[in-house]
C-alpha atoms as a PDB file:
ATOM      1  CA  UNK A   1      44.723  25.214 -14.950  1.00  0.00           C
ATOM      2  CA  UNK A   2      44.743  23.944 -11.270  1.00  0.00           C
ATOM      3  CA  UNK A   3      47.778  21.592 -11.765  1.00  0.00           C
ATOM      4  CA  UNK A   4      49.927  25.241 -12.847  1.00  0.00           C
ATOM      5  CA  UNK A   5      49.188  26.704  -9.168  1.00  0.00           C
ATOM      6  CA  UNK A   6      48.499  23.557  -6.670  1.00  0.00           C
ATOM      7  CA  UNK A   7      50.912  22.634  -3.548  1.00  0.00           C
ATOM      8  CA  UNK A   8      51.589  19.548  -3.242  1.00  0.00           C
ATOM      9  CA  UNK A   9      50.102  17.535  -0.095  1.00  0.00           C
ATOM     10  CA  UNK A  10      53.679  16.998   0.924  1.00  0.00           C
ATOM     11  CA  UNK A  11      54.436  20.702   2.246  1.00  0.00           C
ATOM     12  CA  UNK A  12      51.332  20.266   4.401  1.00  0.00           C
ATOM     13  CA  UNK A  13      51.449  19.054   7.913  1.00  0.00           C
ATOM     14  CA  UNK A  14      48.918  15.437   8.575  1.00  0.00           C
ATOM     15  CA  UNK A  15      47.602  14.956  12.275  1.00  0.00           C
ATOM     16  CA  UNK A  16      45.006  12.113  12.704  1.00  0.00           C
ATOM     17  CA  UNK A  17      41.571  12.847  14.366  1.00  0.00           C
ATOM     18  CA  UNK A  18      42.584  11.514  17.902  1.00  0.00           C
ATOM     19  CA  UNK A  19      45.202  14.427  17.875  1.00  0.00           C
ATOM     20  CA  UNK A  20      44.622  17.116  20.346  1.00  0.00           C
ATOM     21  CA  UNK A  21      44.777  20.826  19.727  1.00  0.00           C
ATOM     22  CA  UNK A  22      48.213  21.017  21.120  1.00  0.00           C
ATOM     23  CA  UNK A  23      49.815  18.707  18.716  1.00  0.00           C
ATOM     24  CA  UNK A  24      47.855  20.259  15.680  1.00  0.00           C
ATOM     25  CA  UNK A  25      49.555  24.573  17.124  1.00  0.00           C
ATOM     26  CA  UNK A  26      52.931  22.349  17.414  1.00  0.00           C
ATOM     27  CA  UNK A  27      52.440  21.074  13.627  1.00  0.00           C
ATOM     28  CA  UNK A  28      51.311  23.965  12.634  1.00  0.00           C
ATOM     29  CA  UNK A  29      54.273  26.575  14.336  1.00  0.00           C
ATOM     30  CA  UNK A  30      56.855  23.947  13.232  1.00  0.00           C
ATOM     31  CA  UNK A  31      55.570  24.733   9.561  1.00  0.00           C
ATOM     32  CA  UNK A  32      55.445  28.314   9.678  1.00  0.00           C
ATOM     33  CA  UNK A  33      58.075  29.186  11.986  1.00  0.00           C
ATOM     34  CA  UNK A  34      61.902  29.134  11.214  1.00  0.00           C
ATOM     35  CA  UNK A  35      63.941  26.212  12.865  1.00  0.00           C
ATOM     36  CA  UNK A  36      64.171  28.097  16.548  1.00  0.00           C
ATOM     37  CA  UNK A  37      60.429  29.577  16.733  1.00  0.00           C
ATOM     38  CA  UNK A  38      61.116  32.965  16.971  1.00  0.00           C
ATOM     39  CA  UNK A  39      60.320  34.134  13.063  1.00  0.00           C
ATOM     40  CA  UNK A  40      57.152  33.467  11.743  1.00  0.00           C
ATOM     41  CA  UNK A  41      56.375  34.364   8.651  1.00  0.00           C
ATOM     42  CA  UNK A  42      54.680  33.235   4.925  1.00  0.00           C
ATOM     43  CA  UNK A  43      57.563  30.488   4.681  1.00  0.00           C
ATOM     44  CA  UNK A  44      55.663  27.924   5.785  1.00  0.00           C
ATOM     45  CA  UNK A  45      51.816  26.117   5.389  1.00  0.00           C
ATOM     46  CA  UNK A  46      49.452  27.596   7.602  1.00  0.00           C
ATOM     47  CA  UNK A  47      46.984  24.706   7.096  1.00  0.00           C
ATOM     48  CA  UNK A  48      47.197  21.119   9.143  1.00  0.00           C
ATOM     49  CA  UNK A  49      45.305  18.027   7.213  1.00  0.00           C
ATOM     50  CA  UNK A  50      43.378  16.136   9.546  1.00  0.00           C
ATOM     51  CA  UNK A  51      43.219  12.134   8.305  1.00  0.00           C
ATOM     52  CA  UNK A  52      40.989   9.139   9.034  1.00  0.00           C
ATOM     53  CA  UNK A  53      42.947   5.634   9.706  1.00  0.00           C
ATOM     54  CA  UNK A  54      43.414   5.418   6.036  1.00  0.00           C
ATOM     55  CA  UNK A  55      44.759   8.692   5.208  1.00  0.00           C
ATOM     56  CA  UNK A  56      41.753   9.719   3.568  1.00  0.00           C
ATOM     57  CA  UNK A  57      41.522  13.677   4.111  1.00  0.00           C
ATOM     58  CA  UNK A  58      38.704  14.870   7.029  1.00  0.00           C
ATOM     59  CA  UNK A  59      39.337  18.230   7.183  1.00  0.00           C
ATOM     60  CA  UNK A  60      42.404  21.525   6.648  1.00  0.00           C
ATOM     61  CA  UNK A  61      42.030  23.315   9.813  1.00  0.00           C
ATOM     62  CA  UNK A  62      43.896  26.714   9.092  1.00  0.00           C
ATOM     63  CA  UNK A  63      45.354  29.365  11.875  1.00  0.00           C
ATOM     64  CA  UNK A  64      41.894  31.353  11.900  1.00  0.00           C
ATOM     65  CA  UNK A  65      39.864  27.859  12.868  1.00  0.00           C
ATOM     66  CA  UNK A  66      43.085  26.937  15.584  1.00  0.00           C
ATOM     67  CA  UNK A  67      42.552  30.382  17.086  1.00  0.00           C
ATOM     68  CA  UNK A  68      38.831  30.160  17.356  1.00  0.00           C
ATOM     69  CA  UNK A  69      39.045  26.554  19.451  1.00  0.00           C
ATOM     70  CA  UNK A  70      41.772  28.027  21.700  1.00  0.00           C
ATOM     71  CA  UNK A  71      39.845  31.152  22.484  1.00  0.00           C
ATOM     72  CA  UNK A  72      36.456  30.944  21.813  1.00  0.00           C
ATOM     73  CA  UNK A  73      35.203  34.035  22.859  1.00  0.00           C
ATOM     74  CA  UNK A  74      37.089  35.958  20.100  1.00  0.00           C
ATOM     75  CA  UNK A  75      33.966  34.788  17.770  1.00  0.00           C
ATOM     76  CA  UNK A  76      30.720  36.168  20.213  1.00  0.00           C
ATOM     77  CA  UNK A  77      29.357  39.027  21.846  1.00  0.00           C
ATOM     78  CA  UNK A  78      30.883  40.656  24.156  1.00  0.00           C
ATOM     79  CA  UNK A  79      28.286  39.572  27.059  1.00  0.00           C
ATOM     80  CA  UNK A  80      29.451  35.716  25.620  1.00  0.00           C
ATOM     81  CA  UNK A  81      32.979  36.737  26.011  1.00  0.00           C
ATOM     82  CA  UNK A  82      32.136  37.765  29.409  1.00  0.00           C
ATOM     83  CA  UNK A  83      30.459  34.772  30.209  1.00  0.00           C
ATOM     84  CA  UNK A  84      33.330  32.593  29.005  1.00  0.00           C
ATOM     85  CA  UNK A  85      35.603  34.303  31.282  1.00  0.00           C
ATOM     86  CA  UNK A  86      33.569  33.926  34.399  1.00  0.00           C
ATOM     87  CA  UNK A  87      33.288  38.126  34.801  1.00  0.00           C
ATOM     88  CA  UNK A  88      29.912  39.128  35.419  1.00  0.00           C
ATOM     89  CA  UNK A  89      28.972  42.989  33.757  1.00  0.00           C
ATOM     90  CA  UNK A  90      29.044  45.088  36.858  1.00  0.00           C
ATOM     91  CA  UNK A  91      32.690  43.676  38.087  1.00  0.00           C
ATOM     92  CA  UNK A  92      33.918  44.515  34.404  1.00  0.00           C
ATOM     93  CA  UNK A  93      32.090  47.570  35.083  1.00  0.00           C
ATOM     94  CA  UNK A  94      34.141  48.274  37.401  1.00  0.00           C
ATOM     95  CA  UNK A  95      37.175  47.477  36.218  1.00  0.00           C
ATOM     96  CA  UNK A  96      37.933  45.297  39.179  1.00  0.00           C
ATOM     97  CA  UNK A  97      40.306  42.714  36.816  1.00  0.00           C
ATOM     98  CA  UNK A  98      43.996  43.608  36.418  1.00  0.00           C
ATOM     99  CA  UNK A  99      45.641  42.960  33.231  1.00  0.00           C
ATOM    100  CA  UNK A 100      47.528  40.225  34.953  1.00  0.00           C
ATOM    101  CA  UNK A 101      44.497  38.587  35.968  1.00  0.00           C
ATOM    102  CA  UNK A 102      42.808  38.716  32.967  1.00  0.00           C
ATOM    103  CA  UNK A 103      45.901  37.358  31.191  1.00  0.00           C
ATOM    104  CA  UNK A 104      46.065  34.072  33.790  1.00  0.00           C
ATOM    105  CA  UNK A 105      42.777  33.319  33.067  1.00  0.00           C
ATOM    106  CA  UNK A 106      43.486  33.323  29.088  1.00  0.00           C
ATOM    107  CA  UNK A 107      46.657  31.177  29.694  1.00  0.00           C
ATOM    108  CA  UNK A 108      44.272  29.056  31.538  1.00  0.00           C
ATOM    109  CA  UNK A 109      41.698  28.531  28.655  1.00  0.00           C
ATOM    110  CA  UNK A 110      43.919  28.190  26.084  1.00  0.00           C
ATOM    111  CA  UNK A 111      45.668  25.079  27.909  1.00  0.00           C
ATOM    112  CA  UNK A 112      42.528  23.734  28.939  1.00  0.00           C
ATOM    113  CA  UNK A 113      41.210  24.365  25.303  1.00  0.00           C
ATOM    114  CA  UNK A 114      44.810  22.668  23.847  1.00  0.00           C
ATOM    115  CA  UNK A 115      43.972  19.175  24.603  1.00  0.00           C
ATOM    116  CA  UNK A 116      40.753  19.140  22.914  1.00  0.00           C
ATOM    117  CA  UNK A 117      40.540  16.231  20.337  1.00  0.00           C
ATOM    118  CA  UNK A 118      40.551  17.634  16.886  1.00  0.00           C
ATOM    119  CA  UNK A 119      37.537  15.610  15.768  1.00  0.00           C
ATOM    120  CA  UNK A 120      35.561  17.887  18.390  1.00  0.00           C
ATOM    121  CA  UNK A 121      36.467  21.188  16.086  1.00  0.00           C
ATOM    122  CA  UNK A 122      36.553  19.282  12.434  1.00  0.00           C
ATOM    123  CA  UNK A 123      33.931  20.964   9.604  1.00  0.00           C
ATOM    124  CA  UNK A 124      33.102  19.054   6.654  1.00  0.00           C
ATOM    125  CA  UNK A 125      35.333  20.271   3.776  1.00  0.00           C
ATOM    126  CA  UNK A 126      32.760  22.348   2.037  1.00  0.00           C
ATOM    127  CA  UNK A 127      34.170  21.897  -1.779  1.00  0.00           C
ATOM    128  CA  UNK A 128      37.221  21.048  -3.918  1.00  0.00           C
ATOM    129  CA  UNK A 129      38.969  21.043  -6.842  1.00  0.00           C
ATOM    130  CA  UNK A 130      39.968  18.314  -9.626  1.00  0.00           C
ATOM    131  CA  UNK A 131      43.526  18.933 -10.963  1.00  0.00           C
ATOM    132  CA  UNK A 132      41.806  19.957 -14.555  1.00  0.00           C
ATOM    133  CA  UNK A 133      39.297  22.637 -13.139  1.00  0.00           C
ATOM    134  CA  UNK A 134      40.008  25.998 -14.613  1.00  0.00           C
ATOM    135  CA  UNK A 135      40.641  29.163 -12.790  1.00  0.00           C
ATOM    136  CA  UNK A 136      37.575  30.280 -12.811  1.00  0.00           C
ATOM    137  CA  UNK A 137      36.105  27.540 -11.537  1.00  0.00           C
ATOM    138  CA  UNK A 138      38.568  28.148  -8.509  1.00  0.00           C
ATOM    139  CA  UNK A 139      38.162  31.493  -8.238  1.00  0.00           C
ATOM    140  CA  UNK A 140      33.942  30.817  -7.902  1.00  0.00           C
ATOM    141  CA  UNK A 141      34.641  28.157  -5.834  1.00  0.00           C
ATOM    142  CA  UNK A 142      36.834  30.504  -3.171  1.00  0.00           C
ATOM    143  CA  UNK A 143      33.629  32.933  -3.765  1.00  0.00           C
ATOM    144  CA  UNK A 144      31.298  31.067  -2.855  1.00  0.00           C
ATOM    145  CA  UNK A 145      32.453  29.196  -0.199  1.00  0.00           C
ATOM    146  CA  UNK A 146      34.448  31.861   1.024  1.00  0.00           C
ATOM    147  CA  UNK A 147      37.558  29.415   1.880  1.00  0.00           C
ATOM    148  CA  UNK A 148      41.390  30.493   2.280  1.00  0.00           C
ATOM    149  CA  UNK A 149      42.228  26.534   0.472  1.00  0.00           C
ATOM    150  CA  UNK A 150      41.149  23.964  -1.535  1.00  0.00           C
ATOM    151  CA  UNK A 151      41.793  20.667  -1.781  1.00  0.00           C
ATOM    152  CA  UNK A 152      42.505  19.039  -5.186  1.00  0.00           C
ATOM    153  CA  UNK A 153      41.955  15.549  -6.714  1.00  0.00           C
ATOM    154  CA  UNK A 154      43.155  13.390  -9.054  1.00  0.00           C
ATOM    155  CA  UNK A 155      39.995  10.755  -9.333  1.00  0.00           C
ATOM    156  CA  UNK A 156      40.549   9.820  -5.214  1.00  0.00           C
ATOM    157  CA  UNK A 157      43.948  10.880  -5.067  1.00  0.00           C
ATOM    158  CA  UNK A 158      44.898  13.917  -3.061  1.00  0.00           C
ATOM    159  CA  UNK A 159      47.395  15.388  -5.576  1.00  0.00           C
ATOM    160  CA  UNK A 160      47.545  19.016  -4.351  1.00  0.00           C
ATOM    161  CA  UNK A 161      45.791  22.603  -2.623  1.00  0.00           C
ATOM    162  CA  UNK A 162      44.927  25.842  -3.714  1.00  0.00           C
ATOM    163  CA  UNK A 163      45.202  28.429  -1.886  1.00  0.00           C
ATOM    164  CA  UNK A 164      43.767  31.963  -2.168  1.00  0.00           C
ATOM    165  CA  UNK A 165      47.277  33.490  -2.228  1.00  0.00           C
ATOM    166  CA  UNK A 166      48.191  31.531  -5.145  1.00  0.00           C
ATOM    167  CA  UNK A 167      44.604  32.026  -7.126  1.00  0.00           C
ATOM    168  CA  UNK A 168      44.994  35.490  -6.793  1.00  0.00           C
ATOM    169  CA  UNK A 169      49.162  36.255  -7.932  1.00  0.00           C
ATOM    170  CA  UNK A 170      47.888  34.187 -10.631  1.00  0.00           C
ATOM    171  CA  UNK A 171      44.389  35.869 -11.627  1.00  0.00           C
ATOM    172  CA  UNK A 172      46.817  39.506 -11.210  1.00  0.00           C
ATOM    173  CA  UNK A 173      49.615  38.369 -13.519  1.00  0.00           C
ATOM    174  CA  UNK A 174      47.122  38.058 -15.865  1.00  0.00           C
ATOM    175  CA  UNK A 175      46.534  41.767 -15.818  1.00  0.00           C
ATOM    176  CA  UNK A 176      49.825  42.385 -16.658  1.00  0.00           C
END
């Protein structure tokens, strides 16, 4: 069962929708990072809930979804990634840009990109998960939606998350 494998809401960082990028990467490296920033590792959430007024869940935006907001040219072609950074073809060509160029002008996005409101990024939360549903049900549900987490509810009570870590050390101990 769910309830065997959830996290409870509690170990997750909340931001509202009027928070900006910024304050969502500081949630989210306070989370995963030790006390002084300088190891990250799989100690802490890697997921941020976003929350209406009445701290109804909106949305879990996870490292992959921060990453694509901050730099969005990591997700297109490379003639969009171009475009974003203001090179046309022949001068990257060329090979006119120096590293230290090229790295100003990603420092420069990413700022610009860190005060965007999160409700500008938010997706609809495309399934979840009551606290009875059975592994398989999970497992399907992580399938077909191909989603890292899940939430998980109690009637309308946020009780918990899967995530895809957890489904699977469970679905392998079951091997053994």
């Amino acid at each position: 069962m769910i309830r065997n494998i959830m996290v409870p809401p509690r170990k997750y960082s909340i931001a509202p929708r009027e928070a900006t990028l910024m304050d969502v990467v500081l949630n989210l490296k306070n989370a995963y990072c030790d006390s002084k920033g300088k190891f990250c590792g799989k100690a802490g959430a890697r997921l941020v809930f976003v929350v209406d007024e009445t701290g109804r869940l909106l949305e879990m935006l996870d490292l992959q979804t921060v990453l694509k907001a901050l730099i969005p040219e990591i997700t297109g072609s490379f003639g969009e990634k171009l475009r974003l950074q203001a090179v046309s073809v022949a001068f990257a060509e060329a090979d006119s840009l120096s590293q230290d160029e090229t790295q100003l002008g990603l420092k420069a996005r990413i700022n610009k990109n860190a005060n965007l409101p999160v409700r500008d990024i938010m997706q609809p939360i495309p399934a979840a998960l009551h606290v009875d549903s059975s592994l398989l049900e999970a497992a399907e549900l992580f399938y077909r939606y191909n989603i890292s987490a899940a939430p998980v509810y109690e009637e309308d009570t946020l009780v918990g998350i899967v995530r895809d870590r957890d489904l699977f050390i469970t679905l392998t101990d079951i091997i053994n």
